[in-house]
N, C-alpha and C. Protein backbone atom coordinates (compact mmCIF):
# COMPACT_ATOMS: atom_id res chain seq x y z
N UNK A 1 91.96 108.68 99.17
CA UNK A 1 93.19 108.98 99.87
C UNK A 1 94.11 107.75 99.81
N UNK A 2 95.07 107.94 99.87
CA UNK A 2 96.12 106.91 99.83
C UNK A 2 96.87 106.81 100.65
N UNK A 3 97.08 105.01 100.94
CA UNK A 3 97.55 104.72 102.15
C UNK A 3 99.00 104.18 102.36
N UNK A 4 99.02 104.02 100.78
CA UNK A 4 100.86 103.32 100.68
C UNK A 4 101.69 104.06 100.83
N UNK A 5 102.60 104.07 101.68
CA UNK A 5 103.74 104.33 102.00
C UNK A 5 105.65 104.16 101.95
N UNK A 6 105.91 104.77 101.69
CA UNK A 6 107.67 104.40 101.30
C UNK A 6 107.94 104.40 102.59
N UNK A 7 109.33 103.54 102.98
CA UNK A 7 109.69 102.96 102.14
C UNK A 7 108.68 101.40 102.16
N UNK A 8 109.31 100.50 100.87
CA UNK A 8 108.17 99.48 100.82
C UNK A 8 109.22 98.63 99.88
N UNK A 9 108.55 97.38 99.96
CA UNK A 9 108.49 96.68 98.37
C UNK A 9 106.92 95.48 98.37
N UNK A 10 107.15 95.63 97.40
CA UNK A 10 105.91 94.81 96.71
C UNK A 10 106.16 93.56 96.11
N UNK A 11 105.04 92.45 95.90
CA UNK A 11 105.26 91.04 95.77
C UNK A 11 104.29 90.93 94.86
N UNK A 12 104.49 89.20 93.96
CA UNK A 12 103.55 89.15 93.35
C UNK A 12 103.60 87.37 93.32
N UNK A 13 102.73 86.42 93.39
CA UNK A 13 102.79 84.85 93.70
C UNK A 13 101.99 84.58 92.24
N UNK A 14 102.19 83.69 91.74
CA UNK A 14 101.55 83.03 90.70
C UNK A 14 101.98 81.68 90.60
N UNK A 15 100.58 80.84 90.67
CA UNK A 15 100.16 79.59 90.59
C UNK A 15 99.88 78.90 89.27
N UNK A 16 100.97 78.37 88.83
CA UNK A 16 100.88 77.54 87.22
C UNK A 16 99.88 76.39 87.53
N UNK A 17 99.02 75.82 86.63
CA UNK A 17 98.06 74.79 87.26
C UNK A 17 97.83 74.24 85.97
N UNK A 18 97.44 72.78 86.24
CA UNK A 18 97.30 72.17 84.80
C UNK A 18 95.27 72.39 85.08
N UNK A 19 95.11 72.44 86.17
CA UNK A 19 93.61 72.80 86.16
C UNK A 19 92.93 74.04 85.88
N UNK A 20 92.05 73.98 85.55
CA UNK A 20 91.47 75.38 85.55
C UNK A 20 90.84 76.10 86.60
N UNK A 21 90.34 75.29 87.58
CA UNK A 21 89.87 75.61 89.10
C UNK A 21 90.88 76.26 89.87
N UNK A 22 89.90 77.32 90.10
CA UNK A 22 90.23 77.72 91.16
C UNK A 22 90.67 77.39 92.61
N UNK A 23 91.44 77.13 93.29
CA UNK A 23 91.51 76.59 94.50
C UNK A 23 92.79 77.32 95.68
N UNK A 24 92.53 77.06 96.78
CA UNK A 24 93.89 77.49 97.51
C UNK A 24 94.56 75.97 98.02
N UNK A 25 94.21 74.70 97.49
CA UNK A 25 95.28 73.91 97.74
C UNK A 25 95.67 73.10 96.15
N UNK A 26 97.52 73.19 96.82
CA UNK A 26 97.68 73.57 95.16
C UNK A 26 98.01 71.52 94.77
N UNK A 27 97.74 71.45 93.90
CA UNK A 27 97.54 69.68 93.26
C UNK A 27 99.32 70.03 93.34
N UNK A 28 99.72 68.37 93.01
CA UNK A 28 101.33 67.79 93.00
C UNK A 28 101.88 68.35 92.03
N UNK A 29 101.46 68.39 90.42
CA UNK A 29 102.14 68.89 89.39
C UNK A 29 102.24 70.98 89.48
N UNK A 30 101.48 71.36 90.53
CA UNK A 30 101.58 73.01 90.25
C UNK A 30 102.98 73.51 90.73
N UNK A 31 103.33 74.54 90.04
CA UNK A 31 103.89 75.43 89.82
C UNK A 31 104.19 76.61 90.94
N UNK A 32 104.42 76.94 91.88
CA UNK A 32 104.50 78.73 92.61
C UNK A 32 105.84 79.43 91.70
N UNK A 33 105.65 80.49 91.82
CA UNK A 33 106.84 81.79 91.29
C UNK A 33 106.46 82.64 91.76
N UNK A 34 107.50 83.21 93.24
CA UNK A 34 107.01 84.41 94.03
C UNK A 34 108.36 85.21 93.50
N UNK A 35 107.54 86.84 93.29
CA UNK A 35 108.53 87.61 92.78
C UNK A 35 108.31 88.64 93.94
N UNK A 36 109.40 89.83 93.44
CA UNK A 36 109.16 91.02 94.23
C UNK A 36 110.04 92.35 93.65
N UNK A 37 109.61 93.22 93.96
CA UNK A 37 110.48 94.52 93.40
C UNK A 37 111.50 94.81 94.01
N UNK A 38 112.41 93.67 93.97
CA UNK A 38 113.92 93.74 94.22
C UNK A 38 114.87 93.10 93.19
N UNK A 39 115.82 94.05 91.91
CA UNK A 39 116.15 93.01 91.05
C UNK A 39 117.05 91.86 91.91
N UNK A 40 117.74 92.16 92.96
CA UNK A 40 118.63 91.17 93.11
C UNK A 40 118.77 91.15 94.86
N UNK A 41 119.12 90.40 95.04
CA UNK A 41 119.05 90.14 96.76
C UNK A 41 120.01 91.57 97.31
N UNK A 42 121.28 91.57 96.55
CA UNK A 42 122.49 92.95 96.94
C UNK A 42 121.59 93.96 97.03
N UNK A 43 120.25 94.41 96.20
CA UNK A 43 119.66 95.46 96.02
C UNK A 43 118.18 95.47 96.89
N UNK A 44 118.05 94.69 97.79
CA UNK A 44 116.92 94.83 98.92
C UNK A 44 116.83 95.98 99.50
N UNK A 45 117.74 96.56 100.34
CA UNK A 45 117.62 98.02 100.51
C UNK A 45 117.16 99.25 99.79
N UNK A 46 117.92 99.42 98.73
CA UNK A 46 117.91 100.40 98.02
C UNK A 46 116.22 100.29 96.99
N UNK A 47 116.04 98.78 97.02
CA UNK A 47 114.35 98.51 96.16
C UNK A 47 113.41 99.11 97.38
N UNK A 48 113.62 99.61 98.38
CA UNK A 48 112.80 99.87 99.36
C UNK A 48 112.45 100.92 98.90
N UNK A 49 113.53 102.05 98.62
CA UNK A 49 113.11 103.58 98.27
C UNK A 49 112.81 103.55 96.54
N UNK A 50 113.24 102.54 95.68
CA UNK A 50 113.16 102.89 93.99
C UNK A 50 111.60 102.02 94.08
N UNK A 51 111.30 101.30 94.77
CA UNK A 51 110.08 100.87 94.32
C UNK A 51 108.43 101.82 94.20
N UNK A 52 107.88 101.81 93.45
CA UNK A 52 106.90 102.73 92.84
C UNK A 52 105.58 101.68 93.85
N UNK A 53 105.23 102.38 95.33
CA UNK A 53 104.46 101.90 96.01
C UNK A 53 102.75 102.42 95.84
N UNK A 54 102.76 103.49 95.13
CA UNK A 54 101.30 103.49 94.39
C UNK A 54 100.81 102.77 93.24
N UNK A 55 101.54 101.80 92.79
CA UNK A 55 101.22 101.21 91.28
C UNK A 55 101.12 100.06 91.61
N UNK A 56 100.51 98.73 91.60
CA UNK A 56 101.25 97.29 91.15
C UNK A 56 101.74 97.40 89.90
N UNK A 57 101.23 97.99 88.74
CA UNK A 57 101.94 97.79 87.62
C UNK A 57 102.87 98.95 86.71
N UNK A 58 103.48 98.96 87.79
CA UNK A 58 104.23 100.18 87.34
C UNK A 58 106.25 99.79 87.76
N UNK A 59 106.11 98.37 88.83
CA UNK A 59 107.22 97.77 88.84
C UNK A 59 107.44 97.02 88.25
N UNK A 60 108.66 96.32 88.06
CA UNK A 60 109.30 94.31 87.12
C UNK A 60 109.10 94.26 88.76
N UNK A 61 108.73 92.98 88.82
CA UNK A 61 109.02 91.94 90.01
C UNK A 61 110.21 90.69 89.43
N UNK A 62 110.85 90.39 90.36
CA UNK A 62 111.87 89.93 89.88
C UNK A 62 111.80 88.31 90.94
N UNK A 63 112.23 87.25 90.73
CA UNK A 63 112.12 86.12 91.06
C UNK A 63 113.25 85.88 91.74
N UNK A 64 113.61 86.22 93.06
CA UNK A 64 115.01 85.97 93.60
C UNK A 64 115.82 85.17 93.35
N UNK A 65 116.96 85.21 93.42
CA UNK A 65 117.45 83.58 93.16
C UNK A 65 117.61 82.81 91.75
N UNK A 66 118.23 81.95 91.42
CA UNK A 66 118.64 81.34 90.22
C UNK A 66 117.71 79.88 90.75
N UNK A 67 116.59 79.54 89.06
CA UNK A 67 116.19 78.40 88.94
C UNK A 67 116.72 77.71 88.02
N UNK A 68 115.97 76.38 88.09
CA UNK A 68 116.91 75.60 86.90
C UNK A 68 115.62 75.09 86.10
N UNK A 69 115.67 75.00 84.68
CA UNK A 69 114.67 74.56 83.99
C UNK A 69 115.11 73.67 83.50
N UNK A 70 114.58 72.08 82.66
CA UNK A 70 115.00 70.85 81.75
C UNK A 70 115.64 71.38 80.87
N UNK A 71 114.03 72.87 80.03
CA UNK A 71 114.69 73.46 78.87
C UNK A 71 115.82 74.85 78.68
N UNK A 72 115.67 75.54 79.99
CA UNK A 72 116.64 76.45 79.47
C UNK A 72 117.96 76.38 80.51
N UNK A 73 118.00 75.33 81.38
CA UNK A 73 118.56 75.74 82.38
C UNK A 73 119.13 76.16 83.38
N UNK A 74 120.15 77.00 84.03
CA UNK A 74 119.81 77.82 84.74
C UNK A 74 119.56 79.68 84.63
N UNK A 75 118.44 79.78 85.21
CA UNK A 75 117.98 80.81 85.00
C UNK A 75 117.94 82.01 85.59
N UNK A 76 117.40 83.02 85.49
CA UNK A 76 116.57 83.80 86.29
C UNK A 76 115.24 84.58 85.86
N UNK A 77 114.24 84.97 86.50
CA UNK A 77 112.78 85.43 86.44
C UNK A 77 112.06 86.28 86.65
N UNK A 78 111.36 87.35 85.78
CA UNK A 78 111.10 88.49 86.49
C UNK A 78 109.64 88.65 85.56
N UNK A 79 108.77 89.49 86.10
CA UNK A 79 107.51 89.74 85.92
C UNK A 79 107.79 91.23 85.34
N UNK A 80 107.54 90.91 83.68
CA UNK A 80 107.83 92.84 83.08
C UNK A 80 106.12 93.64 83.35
N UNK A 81 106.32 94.74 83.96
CA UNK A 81 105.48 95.05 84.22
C UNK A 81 104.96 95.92 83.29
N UNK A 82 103.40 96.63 82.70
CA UNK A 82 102.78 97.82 81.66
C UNK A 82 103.81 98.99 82.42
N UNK A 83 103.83 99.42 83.28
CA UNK A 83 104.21 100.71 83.14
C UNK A 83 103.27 101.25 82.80
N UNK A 84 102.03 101.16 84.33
CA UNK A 84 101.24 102.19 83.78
C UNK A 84 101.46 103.00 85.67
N UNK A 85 101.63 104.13 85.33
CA UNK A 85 102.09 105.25 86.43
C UNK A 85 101.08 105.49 87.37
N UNK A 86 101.12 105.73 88.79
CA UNK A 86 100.32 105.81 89.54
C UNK A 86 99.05 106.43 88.98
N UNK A 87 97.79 106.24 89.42
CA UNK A 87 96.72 107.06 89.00
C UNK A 87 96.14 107.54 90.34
N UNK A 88 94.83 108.82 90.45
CA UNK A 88 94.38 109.08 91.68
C UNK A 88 93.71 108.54 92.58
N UNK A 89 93.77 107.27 92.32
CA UNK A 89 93.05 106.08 93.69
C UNK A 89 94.09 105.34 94.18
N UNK A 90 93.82 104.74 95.11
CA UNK A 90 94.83 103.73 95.63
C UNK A 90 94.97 102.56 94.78
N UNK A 91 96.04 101.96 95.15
CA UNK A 91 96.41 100.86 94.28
C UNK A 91 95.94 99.58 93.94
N UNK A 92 94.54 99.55 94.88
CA UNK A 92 93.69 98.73 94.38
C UNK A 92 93.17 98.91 93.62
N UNK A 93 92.36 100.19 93.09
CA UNK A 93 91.40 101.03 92.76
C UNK A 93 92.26 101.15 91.27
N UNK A 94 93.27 101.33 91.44
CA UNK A 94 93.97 101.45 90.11
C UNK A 94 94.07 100.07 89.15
N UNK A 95 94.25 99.59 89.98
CA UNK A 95 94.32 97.63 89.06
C UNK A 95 92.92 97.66 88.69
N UNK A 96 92.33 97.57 89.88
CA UNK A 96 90.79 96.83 88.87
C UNK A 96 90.65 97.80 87.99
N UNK A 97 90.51 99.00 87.84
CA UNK A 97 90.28 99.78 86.52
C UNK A 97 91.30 99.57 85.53
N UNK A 98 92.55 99.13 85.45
CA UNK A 98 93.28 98.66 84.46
C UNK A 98 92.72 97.29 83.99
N UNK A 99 92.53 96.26 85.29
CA UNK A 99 91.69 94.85 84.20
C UNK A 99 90.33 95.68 83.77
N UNK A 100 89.40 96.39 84.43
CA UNK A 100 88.50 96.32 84.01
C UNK A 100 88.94 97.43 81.37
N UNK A 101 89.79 97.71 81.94
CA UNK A 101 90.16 98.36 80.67
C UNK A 101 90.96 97.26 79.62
N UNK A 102 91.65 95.98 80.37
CA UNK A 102 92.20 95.19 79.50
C UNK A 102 93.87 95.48 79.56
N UNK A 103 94.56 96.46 80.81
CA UNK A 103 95.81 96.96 80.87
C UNK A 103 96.54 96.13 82.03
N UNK A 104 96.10 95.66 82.38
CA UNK A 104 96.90 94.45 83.60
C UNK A 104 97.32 93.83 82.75
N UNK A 105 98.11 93.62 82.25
CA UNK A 105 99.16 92.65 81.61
C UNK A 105 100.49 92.46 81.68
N UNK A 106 101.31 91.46 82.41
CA UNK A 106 102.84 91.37 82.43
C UNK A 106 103.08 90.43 81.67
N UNK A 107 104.39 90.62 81.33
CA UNK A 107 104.99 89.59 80.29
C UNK A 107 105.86 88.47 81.66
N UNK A 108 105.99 87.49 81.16
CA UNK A 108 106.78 86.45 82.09
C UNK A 108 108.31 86.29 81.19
N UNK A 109 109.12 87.03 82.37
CA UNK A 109 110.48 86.59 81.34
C UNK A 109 111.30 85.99 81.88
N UNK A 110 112.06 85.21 81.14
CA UNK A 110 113.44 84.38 81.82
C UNK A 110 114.61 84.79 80.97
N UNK A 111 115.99 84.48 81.76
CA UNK A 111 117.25 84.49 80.59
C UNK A 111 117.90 83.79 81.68
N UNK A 112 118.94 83.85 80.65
CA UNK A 112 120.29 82.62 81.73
C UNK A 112 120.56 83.47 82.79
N UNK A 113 121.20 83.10 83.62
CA UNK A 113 121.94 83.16 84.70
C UNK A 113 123.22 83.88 85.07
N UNK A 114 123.47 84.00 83.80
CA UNK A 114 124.92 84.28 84.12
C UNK A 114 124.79 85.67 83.63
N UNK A 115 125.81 86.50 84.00
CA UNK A 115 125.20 88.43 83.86
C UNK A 115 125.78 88.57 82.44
N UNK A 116 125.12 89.44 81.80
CA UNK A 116 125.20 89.67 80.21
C UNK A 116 123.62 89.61 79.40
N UNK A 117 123.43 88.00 80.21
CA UNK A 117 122.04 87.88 79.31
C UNK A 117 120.95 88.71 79.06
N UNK A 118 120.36 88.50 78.23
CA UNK A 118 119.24 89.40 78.09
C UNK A 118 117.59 88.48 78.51
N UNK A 119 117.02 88.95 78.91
CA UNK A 119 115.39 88.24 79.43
C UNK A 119 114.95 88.54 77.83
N UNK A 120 114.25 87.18 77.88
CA UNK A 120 113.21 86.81 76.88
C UNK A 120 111.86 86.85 77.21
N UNK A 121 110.42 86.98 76.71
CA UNK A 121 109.30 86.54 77.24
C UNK A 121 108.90 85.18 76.82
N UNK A 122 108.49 84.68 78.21
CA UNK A 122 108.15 83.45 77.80
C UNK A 122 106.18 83.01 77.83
N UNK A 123 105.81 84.38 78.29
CA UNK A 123 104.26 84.09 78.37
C UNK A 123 103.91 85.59 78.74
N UNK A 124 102.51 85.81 78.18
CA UNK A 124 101.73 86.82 78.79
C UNK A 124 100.65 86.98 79.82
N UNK A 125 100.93 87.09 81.01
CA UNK A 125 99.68 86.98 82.01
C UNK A 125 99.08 88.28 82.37
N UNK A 126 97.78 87.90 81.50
CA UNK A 126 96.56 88.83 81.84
C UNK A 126 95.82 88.74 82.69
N UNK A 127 95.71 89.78 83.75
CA UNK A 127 94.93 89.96 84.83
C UNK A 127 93.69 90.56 84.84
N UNK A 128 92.25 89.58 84.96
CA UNK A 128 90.99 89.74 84.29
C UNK A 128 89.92 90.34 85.38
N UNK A 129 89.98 89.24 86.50
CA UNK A 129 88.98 89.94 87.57
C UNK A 129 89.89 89.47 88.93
N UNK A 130 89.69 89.93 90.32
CA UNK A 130 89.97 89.42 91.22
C UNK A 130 88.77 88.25 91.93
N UNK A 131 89.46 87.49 92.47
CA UNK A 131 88.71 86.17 92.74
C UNK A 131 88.67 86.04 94.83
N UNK A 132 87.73 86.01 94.66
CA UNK A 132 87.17 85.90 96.31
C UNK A 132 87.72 84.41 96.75
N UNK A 133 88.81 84.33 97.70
CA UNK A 133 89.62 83.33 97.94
C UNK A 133 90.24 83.39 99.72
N UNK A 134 89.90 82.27 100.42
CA UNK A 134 90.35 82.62 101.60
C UNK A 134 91.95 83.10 101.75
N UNK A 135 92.09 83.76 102.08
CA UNK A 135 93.52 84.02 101.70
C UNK A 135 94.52 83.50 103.05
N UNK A 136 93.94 83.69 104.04
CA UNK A 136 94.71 82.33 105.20
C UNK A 136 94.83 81.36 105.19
N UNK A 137 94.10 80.41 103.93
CA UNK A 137 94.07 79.31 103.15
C UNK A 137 95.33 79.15 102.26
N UNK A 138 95.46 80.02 101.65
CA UNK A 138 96.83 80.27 100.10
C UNK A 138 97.70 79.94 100.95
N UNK A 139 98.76 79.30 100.70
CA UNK A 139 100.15 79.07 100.81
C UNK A 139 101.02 78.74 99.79
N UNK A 140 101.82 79.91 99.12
CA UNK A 140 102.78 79.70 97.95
C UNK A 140 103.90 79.19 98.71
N UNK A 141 104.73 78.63 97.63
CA UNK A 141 106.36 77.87 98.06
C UNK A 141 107.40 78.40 96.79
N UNK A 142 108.60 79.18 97.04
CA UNK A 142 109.49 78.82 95.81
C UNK A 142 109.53 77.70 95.58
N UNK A 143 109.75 76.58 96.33
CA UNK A 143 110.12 75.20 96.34
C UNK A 143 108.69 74.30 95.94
N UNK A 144 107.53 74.76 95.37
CA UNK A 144 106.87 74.05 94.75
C UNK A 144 107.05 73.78 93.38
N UNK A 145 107.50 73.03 92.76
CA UNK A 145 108.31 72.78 91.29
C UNK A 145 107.54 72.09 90.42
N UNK A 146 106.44 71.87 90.79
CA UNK A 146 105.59 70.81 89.57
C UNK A 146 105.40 71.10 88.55
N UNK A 147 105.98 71.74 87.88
CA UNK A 147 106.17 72.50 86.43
C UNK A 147 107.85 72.38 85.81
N UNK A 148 108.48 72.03 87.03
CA UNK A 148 109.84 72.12 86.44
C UNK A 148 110.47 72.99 86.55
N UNK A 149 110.27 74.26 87.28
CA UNK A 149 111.07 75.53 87.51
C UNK A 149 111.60 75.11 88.88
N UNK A 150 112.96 74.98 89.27
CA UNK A 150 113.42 74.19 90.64
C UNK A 150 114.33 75.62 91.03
N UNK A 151 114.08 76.06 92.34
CA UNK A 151 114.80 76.93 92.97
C UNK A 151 116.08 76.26 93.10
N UNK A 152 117.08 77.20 93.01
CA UNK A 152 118.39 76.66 93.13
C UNK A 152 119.31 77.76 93.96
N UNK A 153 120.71 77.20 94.48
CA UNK A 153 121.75 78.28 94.43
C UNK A 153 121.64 78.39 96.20
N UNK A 154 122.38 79.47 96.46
CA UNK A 154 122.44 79.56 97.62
C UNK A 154 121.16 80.62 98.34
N UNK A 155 120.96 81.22 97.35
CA UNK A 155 119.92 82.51 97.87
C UNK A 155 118.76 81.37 98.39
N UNK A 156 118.12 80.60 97.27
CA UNK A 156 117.14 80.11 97.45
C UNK A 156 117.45 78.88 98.72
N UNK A 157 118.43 78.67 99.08
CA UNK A 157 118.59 77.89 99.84
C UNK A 157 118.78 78.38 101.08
N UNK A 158 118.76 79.48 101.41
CA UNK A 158 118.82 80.21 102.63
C UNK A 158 117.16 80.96 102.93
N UNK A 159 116.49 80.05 101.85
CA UNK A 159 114.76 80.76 102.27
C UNK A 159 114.12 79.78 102.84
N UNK A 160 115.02 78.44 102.86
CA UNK A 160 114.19 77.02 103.41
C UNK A 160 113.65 77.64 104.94
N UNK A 161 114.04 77.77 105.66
CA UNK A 161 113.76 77.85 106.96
C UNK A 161 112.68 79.50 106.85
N UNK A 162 113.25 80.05 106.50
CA UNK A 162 112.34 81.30 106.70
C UNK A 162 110.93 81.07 106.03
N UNK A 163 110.80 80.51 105.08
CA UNK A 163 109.78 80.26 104.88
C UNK A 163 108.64 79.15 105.03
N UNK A 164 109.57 77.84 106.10
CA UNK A 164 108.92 77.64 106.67
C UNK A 164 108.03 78.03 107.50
N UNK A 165 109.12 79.28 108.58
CA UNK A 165 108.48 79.51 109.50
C UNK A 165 107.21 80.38 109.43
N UNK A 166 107.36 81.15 108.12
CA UNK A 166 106.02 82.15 107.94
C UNK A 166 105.23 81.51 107.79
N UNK A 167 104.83 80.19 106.55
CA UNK A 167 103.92 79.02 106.46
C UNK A 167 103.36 78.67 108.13
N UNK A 168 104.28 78.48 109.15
CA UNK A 168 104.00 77.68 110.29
C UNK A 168 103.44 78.91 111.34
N UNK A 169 103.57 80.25 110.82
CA UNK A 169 103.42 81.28 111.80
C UNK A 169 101.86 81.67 110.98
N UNK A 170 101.35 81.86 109.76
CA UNK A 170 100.83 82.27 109.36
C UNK A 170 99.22 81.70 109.89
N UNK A 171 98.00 82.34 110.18
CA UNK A 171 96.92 81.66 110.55
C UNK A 171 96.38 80.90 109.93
N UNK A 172 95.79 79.65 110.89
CA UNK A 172 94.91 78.92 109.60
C UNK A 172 93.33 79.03 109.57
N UNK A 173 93.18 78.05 107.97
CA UNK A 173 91.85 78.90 107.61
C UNK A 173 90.44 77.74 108.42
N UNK A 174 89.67 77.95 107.94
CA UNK A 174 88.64 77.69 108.63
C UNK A 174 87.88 76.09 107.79
């Protein structure tokens, strides 16, 4: 039976790491990129009802906000999703049977900033197994940049405080 419900949107955090370990505290040089199934901040509302809340991979998650890179610089970011359509389990139940098949796969894309551009891929992230992780432990940041992707602009600058406060509201781990 299924428990997701409209309206909704959905998120997705990914941790760039020069390590291979696993961990929930993230070293100085890592990376966060939190996306969500909203292409653009104007369109938060309306991603409530277009977002496809039985799938994770059946939305783009999109990276709010304009970053700035050394090499391409300024940008924007979105997670292309398979497009694979709800199936008859819940949406957990549906992912692990897509990694367990080799179909969790998003492309990582960027393009400029400015409207016209077209998104490029800049990497493929394959999703293999899920990993047993305290999760009151995890704390992602747009504003973690150790990779060089630097939140910018005004959007991202109006998340300083809010996301403090979820960090400072959120429980801690053990």
């Amino acid at each position: 039976m299924r428990r997701e419900a409209r309206p909704d949107l959905l998120g997705a955090a990914i941790r760039f790491r020069k390590e291979s370990t696993i961990s929930t505290e993230p070293a100085l040089d890592d990376q966060d990129l939190l996306f969500a199934t909203i292409p653009s901040a104007l369109l938060t509302g309306a991603a409530m009802f277009t977002t496809e809340v039985h799938s994770f991979l059946w939305n783009d998650y999109h990276a709010i906000g304009v970053f700035e890179t050394p090499e391409l610089g300024l940008t924007r970011w979105r997670l292309a999703s398979p497009r694979i359509p709800p199936g008859t389990g819940n949406r957990i139940e549906e992912l692990d049977k897509a990694m367990t098949n080799g179909l969790a796969v998003f492309d990582l894309q960027a393009r400029e900033a400015h409207l016209g551009s077209m998104y490029q891929s800049i990497a493929r992230i394959e999703l293999i197994e899920r990993v047993d992780i305290d999760q009151a432990a995890l704390r992602f940041s747009p504003f973690r940049n150790g990779r060089g992707i630097v939140a910018r602009g005004f959007i991202n600058a109006a998340r300083i405080a809010p996301y403090a406060a979820s960090q400072a509201a959120r429980p801690q781990h053990a």
